[in-house]
N, C-alpha and C. Protein backbone atom coordinates (compact mmCIF):
# COMPACT_ATOMS: atom_id res chain seq x y z
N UNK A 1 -81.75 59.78 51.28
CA UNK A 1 -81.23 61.03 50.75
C UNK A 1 -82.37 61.80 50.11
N UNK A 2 -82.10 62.85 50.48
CA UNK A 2 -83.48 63.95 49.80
C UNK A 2 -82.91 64.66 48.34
N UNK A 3 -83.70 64.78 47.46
CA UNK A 3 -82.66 64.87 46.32
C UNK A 3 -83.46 66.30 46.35
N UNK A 4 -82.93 67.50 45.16
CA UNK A 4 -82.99 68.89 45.69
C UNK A 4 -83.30 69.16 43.98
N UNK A 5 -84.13 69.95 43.37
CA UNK A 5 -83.62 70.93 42.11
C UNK A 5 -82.82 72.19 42.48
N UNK A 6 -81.95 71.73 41.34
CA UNK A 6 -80.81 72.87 41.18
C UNK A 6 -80.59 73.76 40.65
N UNK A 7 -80.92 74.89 41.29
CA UNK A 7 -80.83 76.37 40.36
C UNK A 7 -80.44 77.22 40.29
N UNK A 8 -80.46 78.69 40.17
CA UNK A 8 -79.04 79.66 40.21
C UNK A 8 -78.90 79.68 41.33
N UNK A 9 -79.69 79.19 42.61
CA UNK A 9 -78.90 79.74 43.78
C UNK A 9 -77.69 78.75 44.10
N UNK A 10 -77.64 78.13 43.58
CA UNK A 10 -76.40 76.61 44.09
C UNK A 10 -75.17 77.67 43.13
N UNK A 11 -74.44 77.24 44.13
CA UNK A 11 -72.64 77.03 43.86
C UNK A 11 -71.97 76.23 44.10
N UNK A 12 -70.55 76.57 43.71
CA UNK A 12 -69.58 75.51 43.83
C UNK A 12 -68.39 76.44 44.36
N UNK A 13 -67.75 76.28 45.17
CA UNK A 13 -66.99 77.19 46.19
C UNK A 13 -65.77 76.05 46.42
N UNK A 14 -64.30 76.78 46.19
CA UNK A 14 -63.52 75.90 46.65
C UNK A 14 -62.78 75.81 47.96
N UNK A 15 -62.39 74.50 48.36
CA UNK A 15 -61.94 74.97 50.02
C UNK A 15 -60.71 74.84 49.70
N UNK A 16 -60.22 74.93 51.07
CA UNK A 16 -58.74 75.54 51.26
C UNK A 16 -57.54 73.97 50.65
N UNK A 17 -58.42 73.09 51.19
CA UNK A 17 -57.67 71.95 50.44
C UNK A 17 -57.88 71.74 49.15
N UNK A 18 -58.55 72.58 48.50
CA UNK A 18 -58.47 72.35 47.17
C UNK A 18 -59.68 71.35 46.67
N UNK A 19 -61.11 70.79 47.57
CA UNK A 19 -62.11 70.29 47.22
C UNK A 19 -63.19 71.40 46.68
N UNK A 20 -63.85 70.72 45.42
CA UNK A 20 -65.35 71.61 45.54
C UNK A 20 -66.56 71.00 46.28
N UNK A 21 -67.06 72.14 46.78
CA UNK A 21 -68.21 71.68 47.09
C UNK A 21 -69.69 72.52 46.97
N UNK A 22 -70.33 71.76 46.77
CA UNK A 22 -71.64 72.45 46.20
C UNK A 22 -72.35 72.38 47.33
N UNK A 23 -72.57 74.37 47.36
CA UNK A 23 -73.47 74.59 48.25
C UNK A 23 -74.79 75.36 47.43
N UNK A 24 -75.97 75.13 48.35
CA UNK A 24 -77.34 75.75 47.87
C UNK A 24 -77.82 76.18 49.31
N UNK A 25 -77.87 77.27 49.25
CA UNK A 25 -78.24 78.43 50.54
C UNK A 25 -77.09 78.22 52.27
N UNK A 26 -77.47 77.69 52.88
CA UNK A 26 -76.49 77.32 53.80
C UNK A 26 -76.40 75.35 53.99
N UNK A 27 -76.91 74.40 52.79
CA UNK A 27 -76.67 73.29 52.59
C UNK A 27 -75.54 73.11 52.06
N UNK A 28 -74.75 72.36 52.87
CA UNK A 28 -73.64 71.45 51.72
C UNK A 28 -73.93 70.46 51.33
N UNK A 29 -74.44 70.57 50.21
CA UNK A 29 -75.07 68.98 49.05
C UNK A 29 -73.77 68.05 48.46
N UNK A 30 -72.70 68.38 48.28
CA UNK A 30 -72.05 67.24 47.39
C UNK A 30 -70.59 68.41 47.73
N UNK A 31 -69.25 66.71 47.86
CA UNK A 31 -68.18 67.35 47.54
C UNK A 31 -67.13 66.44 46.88
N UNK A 32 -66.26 67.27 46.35
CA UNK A 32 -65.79 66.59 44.69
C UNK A 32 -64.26 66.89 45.27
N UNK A 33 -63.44 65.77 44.92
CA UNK A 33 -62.32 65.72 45.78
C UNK A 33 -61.20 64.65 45.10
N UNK A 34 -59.98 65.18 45.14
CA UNK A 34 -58.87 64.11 44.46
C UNK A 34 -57.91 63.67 45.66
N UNK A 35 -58.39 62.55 45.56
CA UNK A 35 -57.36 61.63 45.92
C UNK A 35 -55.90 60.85 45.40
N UNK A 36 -55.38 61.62 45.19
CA UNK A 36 -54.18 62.14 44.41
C UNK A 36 -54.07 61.20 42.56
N UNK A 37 -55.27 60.54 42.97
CA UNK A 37 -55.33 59.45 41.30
C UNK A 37 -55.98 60.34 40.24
N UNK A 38 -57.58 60.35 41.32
CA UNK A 38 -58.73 60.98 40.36
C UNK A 38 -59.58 61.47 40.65
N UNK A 39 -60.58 62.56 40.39
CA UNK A 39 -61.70 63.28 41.09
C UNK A 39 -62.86 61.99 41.77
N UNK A 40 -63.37 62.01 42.56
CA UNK A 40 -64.61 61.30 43.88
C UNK A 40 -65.38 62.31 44.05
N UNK A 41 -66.43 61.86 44.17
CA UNK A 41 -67.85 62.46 45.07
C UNK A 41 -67.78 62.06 46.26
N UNK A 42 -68.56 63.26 46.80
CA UNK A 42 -69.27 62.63 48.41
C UNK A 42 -70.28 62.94 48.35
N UNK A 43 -71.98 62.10 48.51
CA UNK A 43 -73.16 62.85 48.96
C UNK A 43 -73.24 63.58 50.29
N UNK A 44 -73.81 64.99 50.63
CA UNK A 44 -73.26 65.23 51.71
C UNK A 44 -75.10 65.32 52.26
N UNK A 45 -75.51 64.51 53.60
CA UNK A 45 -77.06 64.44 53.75
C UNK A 45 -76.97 65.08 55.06
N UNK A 46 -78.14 65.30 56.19
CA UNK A 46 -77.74 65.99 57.08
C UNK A 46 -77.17 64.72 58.24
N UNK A 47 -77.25 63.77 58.13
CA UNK A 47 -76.63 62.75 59.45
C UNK A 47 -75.79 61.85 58.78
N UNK A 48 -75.71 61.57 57.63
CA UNK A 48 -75.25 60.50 57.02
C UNK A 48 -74.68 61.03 55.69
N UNK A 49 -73.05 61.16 55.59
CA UNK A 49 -72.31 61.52 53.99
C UNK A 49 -72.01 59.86 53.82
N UNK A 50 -72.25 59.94 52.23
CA UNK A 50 -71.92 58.71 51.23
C UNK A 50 -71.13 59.26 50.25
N UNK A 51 -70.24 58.46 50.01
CA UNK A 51 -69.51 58.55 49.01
C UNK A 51 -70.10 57.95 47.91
N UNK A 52 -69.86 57.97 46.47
CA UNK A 52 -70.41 57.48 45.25
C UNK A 52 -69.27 56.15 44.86
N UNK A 53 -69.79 55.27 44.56
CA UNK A 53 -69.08 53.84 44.70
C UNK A 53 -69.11 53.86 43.83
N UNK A 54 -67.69 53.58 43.13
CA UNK A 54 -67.14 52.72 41.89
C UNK A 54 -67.27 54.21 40.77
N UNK A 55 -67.07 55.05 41.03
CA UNK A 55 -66.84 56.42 39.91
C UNK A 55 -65.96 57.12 39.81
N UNK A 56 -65.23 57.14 39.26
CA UNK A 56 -63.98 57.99 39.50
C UNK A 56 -63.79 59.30 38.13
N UNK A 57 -63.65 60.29 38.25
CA UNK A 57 -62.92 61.42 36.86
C UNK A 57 -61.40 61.60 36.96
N UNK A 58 -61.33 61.89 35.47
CA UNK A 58 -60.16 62.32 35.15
C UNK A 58 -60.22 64.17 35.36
N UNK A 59 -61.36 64.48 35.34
CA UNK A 59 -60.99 66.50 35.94
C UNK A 59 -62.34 66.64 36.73
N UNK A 60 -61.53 67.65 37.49
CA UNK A 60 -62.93 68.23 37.93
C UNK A 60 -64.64 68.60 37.93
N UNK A 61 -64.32 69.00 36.60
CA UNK A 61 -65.56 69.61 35.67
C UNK A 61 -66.73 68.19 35.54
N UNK A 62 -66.29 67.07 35.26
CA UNK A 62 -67.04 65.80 34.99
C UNK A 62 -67.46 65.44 36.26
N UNK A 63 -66.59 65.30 37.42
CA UNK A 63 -67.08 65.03 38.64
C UNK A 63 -68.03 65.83 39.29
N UNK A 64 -68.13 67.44 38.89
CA UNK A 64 -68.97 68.42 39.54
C UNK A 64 -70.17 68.27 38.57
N UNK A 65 -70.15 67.69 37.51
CA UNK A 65 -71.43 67.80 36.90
C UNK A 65 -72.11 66.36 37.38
N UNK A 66 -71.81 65.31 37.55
CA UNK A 66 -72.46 64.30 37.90
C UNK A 66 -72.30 64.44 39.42
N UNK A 67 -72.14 64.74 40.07
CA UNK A 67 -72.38 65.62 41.49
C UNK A 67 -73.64 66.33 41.51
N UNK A 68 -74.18 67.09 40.63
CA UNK A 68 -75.01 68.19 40.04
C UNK A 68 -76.35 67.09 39.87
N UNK A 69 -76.02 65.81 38.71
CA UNK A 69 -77.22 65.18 38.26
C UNK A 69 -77.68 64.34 39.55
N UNK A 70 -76.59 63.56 40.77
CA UNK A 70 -77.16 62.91 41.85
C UNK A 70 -77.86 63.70 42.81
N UNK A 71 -77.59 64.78 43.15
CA UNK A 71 -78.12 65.95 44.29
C UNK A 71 -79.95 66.11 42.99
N UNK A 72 -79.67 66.30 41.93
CA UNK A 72 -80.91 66.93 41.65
C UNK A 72 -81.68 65.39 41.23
N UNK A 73 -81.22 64.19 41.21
CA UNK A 73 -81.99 62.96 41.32
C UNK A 73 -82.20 62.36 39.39
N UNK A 74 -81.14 63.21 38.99
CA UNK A 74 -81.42 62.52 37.45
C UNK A 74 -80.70 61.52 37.32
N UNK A 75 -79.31 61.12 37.85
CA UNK A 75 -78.35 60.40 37.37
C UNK A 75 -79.33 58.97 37.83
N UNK A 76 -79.04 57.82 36.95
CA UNK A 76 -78.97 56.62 36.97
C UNK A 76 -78.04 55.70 37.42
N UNK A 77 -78.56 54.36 38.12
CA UNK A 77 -77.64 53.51 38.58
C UNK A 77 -76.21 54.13 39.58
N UNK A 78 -76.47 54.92 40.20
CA UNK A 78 -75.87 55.53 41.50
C UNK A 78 -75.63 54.65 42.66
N UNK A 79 -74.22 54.16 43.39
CA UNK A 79 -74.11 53.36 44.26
C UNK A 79 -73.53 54.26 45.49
N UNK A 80 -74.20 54.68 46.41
CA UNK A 80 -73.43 55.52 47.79
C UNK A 80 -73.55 54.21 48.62
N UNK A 81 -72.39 54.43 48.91
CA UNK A 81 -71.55 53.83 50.47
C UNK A 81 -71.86 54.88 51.37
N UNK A 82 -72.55 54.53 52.72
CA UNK A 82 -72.30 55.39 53.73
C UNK A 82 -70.92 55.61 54.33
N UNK A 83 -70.34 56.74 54.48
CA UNK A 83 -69.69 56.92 55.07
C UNK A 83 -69.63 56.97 57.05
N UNK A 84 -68.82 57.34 57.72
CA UNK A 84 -69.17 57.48 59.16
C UNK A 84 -70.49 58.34 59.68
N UNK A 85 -71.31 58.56 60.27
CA UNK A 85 -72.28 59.19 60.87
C UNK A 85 -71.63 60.58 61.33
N UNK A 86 -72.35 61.61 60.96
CA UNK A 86 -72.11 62.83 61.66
C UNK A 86 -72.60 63.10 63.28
N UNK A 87 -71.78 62.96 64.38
CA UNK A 87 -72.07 63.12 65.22
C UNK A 87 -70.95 64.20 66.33
């Protein structure tokens, strides 16, 4: 995973199902998503999305900010599971 600094050009845009996801120019870096319990991450890379293992929020706001610290490479002790291959 290529980790990115994050700066005014990044957003967070919501989709139609109701996930955020953080985009920076035409990258989708990270998306933040409830699974009807509790907010999840996804790392989003260009061949390979991981999910963040063993983290879960109670709101949004906590999940999009530690979303924020893995994409820009500050957070500590971070576990991604690959998810399926983009093909």
């Amino acid at each position: 995973m290529m980790f990115t600094t994050l700066e005014s050009d990044f957003e967070w845009r919501t989709s139609a199902k109701g996930n955020h996801v953080l985009i920076r120019g035409d990258s989708h870096l990270a998306t933040v998503f409830h699974n009807k319990y509790r907010w999840c991450i996804i790392i989003n890379g260009p061949a390979i999305n991981s999910i963040v293992a063993d983290e879960y929020f109670e709101d949004a706001d906590q999940a999009q900010s530690r979303a924020e610290d893995i994409v820009a490479g500050y957070a500590k002790g971070v576990v991604l599971k690959p998810l399926k291959p983009r093909y």
